[in-house]
Protein backbone atom coordinates (compact mmCIF):
# COMPACT_ATOMS: atom_id res chain seq x y z
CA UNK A 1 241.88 -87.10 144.06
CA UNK A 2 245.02 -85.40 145.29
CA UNK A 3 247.49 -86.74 148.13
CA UNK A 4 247.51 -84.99 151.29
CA UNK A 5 251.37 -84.50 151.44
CA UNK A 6 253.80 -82.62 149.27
CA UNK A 7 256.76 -86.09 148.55
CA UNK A 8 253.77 -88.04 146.85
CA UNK A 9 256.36 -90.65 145.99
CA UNK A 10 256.89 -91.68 150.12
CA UNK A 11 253.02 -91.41 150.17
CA UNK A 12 252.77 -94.18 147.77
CA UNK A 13 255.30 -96.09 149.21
CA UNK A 14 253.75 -96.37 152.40
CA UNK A 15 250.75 -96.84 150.71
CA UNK A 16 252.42 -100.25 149.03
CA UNK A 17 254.03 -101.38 152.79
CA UNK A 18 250.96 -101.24 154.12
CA UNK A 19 248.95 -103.11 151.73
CA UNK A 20 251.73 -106.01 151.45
CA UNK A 21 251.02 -106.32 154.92
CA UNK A 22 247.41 -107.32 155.17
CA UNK A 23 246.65 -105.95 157.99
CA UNK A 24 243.92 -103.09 156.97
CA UNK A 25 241.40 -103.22 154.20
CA UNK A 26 242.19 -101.12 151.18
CA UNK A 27 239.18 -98.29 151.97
CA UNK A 28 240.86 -97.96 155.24
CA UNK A 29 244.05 -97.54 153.51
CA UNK A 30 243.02 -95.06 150.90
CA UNK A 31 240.57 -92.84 153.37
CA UNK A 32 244.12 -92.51 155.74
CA UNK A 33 246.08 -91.54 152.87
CA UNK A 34 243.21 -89.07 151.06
CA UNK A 35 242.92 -90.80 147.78
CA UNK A 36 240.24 -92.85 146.10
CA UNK A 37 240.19 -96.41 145.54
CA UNK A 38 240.54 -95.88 141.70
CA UNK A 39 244.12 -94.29 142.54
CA UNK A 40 245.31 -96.33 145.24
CA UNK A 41 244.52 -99.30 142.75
CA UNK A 42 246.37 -97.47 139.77
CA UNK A 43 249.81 -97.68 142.00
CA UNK A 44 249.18 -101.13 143.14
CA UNK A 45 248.94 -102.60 139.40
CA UNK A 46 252.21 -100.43 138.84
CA UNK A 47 253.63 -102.36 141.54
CA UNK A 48 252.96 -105.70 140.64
CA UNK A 49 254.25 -104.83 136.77
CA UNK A 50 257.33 -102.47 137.46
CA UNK A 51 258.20 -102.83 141.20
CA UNK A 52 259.30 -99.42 142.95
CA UNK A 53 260.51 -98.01 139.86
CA UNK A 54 256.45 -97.97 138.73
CA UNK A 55 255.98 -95.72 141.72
CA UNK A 56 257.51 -92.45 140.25
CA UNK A 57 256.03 -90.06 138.19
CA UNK A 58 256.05 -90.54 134.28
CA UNK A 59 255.41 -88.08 131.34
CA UNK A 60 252.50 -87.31 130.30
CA UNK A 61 253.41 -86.72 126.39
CA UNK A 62 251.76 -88.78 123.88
CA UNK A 63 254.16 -91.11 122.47
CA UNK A 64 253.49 -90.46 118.82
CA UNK A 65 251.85 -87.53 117.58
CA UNK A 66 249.99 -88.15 114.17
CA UNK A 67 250.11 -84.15 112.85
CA UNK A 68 253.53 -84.17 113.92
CA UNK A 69 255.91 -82.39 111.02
CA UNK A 70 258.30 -84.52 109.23
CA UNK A 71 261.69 -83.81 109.67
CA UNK A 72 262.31 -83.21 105.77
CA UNK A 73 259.80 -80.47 106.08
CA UNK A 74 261.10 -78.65 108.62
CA UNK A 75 264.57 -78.85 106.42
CA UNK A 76 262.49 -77.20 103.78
CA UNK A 77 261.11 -74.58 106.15
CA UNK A 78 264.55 -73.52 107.26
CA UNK A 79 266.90 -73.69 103.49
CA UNK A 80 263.01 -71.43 102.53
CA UNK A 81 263.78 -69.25 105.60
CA UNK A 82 267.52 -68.85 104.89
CA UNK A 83 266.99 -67.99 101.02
CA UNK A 84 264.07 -64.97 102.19
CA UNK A 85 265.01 -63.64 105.69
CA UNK A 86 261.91 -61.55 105.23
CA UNK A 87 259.69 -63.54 104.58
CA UNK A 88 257.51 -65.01 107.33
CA UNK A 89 255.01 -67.97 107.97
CA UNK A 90 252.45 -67.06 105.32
CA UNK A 91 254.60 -66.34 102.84
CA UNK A 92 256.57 -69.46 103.29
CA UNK A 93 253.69 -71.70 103.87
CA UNK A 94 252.52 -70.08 100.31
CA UNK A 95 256.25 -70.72 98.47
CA UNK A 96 256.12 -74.53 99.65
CA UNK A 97 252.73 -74.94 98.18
CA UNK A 98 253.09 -74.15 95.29
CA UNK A 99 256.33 -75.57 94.62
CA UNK A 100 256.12 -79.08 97.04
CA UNK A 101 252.14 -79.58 96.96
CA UNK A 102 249.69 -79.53 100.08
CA UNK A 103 250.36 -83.38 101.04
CA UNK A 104 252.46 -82.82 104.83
CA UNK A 105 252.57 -79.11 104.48
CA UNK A 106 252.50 -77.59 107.89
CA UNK A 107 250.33 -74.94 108.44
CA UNK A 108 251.00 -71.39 108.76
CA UNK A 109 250.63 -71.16 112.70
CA UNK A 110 252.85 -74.35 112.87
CA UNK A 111 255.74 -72.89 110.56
CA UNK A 112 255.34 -69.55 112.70
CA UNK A 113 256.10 -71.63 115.86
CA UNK A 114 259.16 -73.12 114.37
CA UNK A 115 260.18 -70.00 113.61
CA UNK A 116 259.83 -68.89 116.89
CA UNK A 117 261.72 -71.80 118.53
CA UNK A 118 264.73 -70.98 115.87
CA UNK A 119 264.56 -67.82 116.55
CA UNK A 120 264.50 -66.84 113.19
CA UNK A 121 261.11 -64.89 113.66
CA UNK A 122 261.52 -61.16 113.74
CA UNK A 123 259.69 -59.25 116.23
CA UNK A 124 258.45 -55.61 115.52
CA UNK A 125 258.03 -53.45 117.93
CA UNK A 126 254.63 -52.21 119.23
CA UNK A 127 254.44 -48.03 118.87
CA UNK A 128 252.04 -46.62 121.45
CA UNK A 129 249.97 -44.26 119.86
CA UNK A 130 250.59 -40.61 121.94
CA UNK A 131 246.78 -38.95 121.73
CA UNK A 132 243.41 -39.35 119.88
CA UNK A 133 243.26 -40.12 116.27
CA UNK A 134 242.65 -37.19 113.95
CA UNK A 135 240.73 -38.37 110.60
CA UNK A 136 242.25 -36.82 108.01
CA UNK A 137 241.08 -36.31 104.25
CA UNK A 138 240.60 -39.67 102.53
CA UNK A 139 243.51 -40.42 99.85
CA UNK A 140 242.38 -42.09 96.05
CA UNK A 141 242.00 -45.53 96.27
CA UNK A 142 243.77 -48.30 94.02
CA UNK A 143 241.24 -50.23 92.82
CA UNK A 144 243.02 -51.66 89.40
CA UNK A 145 246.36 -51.24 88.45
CA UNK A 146 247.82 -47.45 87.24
CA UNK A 147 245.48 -45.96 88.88
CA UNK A 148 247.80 -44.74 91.97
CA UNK A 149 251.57 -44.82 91.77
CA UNK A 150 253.46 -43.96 94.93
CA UNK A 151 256.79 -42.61 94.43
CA UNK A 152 259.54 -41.71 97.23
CA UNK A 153 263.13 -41.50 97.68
CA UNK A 154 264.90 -43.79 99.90
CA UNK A 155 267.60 -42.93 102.49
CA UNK A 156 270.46 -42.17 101.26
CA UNK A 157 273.64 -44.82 101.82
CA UNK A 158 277.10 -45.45 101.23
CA UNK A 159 278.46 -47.72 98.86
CA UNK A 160 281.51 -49.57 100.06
CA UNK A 161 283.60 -47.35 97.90
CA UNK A 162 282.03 -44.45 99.66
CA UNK A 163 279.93 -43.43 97.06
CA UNK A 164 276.81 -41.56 97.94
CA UNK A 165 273.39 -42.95 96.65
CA UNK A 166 269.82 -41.61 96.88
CA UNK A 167 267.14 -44.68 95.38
CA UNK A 168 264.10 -43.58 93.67
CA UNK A 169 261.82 -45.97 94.21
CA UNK A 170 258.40 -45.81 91.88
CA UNK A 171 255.40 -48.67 92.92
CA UNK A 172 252.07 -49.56 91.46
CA UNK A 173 249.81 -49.13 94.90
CA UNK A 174 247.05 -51.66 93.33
CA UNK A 175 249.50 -54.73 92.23
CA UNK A 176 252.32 -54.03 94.74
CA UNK A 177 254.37 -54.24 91.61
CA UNK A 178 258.00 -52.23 91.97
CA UNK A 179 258.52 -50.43 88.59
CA UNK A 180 261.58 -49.63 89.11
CA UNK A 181 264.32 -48.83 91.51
CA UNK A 182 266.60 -45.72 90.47
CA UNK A 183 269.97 -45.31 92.12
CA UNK A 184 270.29 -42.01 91.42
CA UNK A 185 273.72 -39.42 92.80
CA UNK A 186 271.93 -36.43 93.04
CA UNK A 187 267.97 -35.70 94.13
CA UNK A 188 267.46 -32.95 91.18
CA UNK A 189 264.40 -32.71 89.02
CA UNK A 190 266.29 -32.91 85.71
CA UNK A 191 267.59 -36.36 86.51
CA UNK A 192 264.45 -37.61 87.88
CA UNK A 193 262.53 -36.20 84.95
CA UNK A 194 264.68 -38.30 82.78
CA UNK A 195 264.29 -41.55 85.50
CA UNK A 196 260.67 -40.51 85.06
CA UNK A 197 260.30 -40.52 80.80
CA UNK A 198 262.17 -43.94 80.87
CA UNK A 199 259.04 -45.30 83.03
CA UNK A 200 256.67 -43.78 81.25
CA UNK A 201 257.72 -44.91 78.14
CA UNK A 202 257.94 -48.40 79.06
CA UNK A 203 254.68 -48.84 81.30
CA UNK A 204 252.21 -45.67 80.08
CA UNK A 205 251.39 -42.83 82.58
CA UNK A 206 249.15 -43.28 85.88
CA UNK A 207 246.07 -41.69 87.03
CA UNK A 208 247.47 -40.66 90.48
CA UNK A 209 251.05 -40.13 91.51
CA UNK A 210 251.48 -39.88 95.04
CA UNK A 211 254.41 -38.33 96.74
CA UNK A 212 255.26 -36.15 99.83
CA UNK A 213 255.94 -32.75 100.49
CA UNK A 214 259.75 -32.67 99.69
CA UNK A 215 261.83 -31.77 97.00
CA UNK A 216 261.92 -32.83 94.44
CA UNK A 217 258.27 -33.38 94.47
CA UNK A 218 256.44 -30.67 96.31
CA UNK A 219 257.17 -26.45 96.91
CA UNK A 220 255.78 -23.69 99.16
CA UNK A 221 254.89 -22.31 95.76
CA UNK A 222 251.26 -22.08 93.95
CA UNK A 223 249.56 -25.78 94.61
CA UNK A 224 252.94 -26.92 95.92
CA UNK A 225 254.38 -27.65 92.22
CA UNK A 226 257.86 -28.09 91.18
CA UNK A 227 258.88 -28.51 87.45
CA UNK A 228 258.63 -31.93 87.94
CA UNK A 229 255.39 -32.27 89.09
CA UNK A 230 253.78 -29.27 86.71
CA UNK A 231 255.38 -31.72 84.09
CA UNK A 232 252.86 -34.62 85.54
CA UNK A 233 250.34 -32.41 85.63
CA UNK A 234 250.42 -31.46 81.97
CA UNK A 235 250.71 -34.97 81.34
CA UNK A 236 246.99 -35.58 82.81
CA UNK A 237 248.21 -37.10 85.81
CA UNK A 238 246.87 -35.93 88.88
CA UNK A 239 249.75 -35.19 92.03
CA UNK A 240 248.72 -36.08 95.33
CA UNK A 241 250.69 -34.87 98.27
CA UNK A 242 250.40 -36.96 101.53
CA UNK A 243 249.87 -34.32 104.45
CA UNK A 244 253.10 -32.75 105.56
CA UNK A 245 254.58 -35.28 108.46
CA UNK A 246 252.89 -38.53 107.94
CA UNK A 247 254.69 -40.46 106.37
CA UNK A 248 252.38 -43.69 107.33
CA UNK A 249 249.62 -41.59 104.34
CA UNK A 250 252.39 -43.50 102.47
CA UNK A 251 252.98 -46.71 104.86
CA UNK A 252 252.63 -49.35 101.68
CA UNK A 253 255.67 -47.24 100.13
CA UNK A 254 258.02 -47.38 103.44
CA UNK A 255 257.34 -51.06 104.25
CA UNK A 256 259.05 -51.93 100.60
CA UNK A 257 262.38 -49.78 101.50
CA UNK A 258 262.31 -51.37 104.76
CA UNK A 259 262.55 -54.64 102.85
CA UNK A 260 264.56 -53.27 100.35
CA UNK A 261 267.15 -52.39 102.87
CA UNK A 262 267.31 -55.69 104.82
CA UNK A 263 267.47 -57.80 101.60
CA UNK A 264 270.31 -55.42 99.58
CA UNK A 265 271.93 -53.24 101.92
CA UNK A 266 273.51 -55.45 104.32
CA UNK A 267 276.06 -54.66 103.33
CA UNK A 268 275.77 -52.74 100.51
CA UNK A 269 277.53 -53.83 97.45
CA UNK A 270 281.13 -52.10 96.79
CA UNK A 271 280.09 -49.99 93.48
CA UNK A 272 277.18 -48.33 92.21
CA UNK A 273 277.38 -50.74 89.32
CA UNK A 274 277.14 -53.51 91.68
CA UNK A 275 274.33 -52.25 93.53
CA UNK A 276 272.66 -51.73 90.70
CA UNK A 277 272.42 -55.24 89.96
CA UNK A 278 271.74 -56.62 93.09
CA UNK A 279 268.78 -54.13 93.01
CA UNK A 280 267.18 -55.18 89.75
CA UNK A 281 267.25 -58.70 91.04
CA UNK A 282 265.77 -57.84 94.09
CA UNK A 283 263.04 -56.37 92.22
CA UNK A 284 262.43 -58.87 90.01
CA UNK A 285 261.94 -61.81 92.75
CA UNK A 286 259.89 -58.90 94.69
CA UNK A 287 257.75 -58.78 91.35
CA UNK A 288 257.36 -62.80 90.50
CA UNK A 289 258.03 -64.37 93.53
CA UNK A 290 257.14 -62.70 96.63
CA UNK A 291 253.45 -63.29 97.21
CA UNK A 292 251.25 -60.37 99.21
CA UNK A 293 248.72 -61.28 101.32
CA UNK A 294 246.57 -58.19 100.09
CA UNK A 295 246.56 -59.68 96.75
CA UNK A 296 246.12 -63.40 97.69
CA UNK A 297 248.91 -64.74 98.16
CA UNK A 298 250.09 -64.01 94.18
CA UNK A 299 253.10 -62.33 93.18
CA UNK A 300 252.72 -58.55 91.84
CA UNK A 301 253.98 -60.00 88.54
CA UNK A 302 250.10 -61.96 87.96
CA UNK A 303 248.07 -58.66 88.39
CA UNK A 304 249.69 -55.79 87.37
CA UNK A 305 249.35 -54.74 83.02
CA UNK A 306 251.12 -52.10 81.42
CA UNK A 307 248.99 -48.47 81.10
CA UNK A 308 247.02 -47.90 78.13
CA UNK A 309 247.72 -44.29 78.23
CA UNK A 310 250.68 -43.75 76.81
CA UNK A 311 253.82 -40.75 76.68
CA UNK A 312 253.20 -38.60 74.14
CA UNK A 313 255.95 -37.99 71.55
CA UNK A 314 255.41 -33.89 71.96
CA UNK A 315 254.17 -32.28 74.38
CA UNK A 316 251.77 -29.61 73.10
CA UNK A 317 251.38 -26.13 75.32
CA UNK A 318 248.29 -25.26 76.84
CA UNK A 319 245.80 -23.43 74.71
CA UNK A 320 242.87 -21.01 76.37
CA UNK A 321 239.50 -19.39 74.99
CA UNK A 322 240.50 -16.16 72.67
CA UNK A 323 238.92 -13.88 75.76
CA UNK A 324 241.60 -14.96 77.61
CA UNK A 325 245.30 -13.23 78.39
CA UNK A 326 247.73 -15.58 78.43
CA UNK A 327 251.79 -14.95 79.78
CA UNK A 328 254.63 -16.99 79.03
CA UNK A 329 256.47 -17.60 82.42
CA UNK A 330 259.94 -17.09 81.79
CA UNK A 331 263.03 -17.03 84.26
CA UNK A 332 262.62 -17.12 87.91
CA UNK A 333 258.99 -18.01 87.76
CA UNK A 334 258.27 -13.99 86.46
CA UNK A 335 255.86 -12.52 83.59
CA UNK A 336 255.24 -9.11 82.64
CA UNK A 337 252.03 -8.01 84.01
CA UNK A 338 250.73 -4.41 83.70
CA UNK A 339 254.18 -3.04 82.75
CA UNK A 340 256.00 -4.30 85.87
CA UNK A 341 257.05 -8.36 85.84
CA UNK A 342 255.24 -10.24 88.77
CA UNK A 343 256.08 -13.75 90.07
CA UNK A 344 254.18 -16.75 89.46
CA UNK A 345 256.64 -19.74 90.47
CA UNK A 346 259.12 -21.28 89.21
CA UNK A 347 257.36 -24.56 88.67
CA UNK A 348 255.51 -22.88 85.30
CA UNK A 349 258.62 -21.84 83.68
CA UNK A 350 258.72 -21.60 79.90
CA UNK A 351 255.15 -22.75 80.33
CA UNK A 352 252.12 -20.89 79.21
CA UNK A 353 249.52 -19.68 82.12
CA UNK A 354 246.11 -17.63 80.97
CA UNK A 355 244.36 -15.03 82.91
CA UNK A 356 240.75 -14.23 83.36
CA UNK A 357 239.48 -11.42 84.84
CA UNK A 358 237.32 -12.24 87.76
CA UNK A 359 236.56 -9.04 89.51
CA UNK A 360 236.88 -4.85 88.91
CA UNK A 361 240.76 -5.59 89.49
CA UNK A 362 240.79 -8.90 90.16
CA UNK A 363 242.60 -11.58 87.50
CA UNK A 364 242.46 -15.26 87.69
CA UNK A 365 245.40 -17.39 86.85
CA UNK A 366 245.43 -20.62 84.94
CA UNK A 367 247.71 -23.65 84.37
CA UNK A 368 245.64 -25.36 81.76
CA UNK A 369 242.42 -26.02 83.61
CA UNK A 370 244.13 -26.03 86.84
CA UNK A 371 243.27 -22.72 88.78
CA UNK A 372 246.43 -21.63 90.58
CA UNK A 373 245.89 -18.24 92.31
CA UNK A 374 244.69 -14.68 91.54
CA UNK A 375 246.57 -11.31 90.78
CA UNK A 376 244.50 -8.52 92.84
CA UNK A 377 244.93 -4.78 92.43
CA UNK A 378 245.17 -2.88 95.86
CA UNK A 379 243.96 0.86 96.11
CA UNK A 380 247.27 2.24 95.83
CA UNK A 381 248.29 0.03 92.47
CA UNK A 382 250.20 -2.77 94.11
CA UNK A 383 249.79 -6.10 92.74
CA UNK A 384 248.65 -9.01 95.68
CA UNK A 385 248.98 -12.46 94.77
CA UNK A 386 247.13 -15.36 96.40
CA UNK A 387 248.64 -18.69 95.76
CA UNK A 388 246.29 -22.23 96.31
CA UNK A 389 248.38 -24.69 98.62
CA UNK A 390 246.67 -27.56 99.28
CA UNK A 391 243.20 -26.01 99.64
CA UNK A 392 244.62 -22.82 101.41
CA UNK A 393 245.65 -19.49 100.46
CA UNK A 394 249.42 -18.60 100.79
CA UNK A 395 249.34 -14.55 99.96
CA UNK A 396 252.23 -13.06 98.48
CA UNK A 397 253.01 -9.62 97.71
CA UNK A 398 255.15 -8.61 94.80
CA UNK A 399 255.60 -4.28 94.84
């Protein structure tokens, strides 16, 4: 029970002068002062064993805690911390494991609290989400390994010699495994064609290859193809092209530059050659050491297996029935077309397309199986062209 007054320590004080003097009983005492018997008993046994100096208030704290961490973990926990400034409390409570054993091991929420108190935890910041939620078309999903690759470029940076760099970054969306990081001078489709056949040749070819809507990737152009991803296409991998402005369609993808950036690029190195290096490291510890708690807690390295499917030596042009017209596209995306040359992207050049006729003066056009658009005859003997864009119709006239 509570003391009436505020200075509890003159309360009990009083409490003690009175009692020494004899002249009240102790339920008198104690129903004066607003306290039980059990607690005006408490201070007089502190009296009799510490004098005045029992009278004052003493901590609470238990004074040993049995789950309390030892002090050489907590040394581990910080050179752990130091070595991956990324990583947090499950991912450290998972390194430590594996390479100390379970006996003492903190757990996670007790590693994320020393974090905290170091203040070597990074805080994210929470993004308010402006307006309902639109559900958009569902994307493939990554059930084993090569069956989606997600592919993206990087923000450009400065080495410290002031060269410019754009990384190419190319990830298995099933394993989390990086196959490789490409610093690359120029975003053009010949050099990341050839970034492109070195990959392929050493890990086979995907299913899916995700990308966005840029260049080098995507086009306004018939099913939003460039060169370079007509050239995936003939290769039997399917493009998928995250909707134009959301990058989070791609969030997996974004989260590894942001840790790509805080791990290599502060500061960047002082060449190309330099950063080139540190990158390949980086991707090898991302691959074998840096467990993912989608996976398990396993590094990328443990699930991810080279493609069966592999690059073909040749590539062989597409072939269509005998009933068929076929074009060769040549420069500037053009063929010749009822005597006049019409345009049907740059994307299929020096690339064969067939056409079917599909109406009275109506034509179909081909990329291998891949229906691309139609050539339509107007009443006056202009040639309309209707382009598929990611399940639209862009129309485009050529006279």
């Amino acid at each position: 029970m509570p003391w009436k007054t505020s200075n509890t320590k003159e309360q009990r004080r009083r409490l003690i002068e009175e009692w020494l003097r004899h002249e009240k009983p102790i339920v008198e005492l104690c129903r004066r002062a607003g306290i039980s018997r059990k607690t005006a008993y408490k201070w007089i046994a502190r009296f009799r064993l510490e004098g005045r100096g029992g009278l004052d208030d003493k901590s609470r704290a238990a004074k040993k805690v049995s789950n309390r961490s030892a002090r050489v973990w907590l040394a581990r926990i910080r050179r752990w911390r130091t070595k991956h400034p990324t990583w947090g409390a499950p991912k450290l409570h998972w390194a430590l494991k594996r390479r100390f054993g379970r006996k003492g091991l903190p757990s996670q929420s007790t590693i994320g609290r020393w974090l905290r108190r170091w203040n070597l935890s990074g805080r994210h910041k929470r993004v308010s989400r402006k307006g309902p939620v639109i559900n958009r078309s569902k994307l493939s999903l990554a059930r084993k390994p090569n069956d989606v690759w997600t592919v993206d470029f990087k923000g450009w940076f400065r080495t410290a010699d002031g060269t410019r760099v754009d990384p190419l970054t190319v990830r298995d969306l099933a394993s989390r495994f990086i196959l490789e990081v490409v610093l690359m001078r120029r975003q053009t489709i010949l050099e990341c064609r050839k970034a492109f056949e070195r990959i392929f040749r050493f890990y086979g070819l995907p299913r899916v290859i995700r990308v966005d809507n840029g260049a080098p990737f995507g086009a306004c152009g018939a099913l939003g193809l460039t060169r370079l991803s007509a050239w995936w296409l003939k290769l039997g991998i399917r493009v998928e092209f995250i909707e134009p402005g959301h990058p989070e369609q791609n969030g997996a993808h974004e989260q590894v530059h942001r840790v790509y950036k805080a791990e290599t690029l502060q500061p960047p190195a002082r060449t190309v050659k330099g950063q080139h290096r540190r990158s390949q490291k980086w991707k090898e510890e991302y691959n074998r050491e840096r467990p993912h708690a989608g996976i398990g807690m396993r590094p990328p390295a443990q699930i991810y297996r080279k493609s069966t499917r592999k690059l073909p030596k040749q590539m062989r042009p597409w072939t269509y029935p005998k009933t068929w017209s076929t074009r060769l596209v040549k420069g500037q995306g053009m063929i010749s077309w009822k005597g006049r040359g019409r345009f049907i992207g740059e994307a299929f050049e020096r690339e064969r397309i067939g056409l079917i006729r599909s109406g009275p003066s109506a034509w179909k056009v081909y990329f291998g199986p891949h229906l691309i658009g139609e050539l339509r005859d107007d009443e006056i003997g202009e040639i309309h062209a209707v382009w598929l864009r990611a399940g639209k119709k862009i129309n485009r006239r050529r006279g």
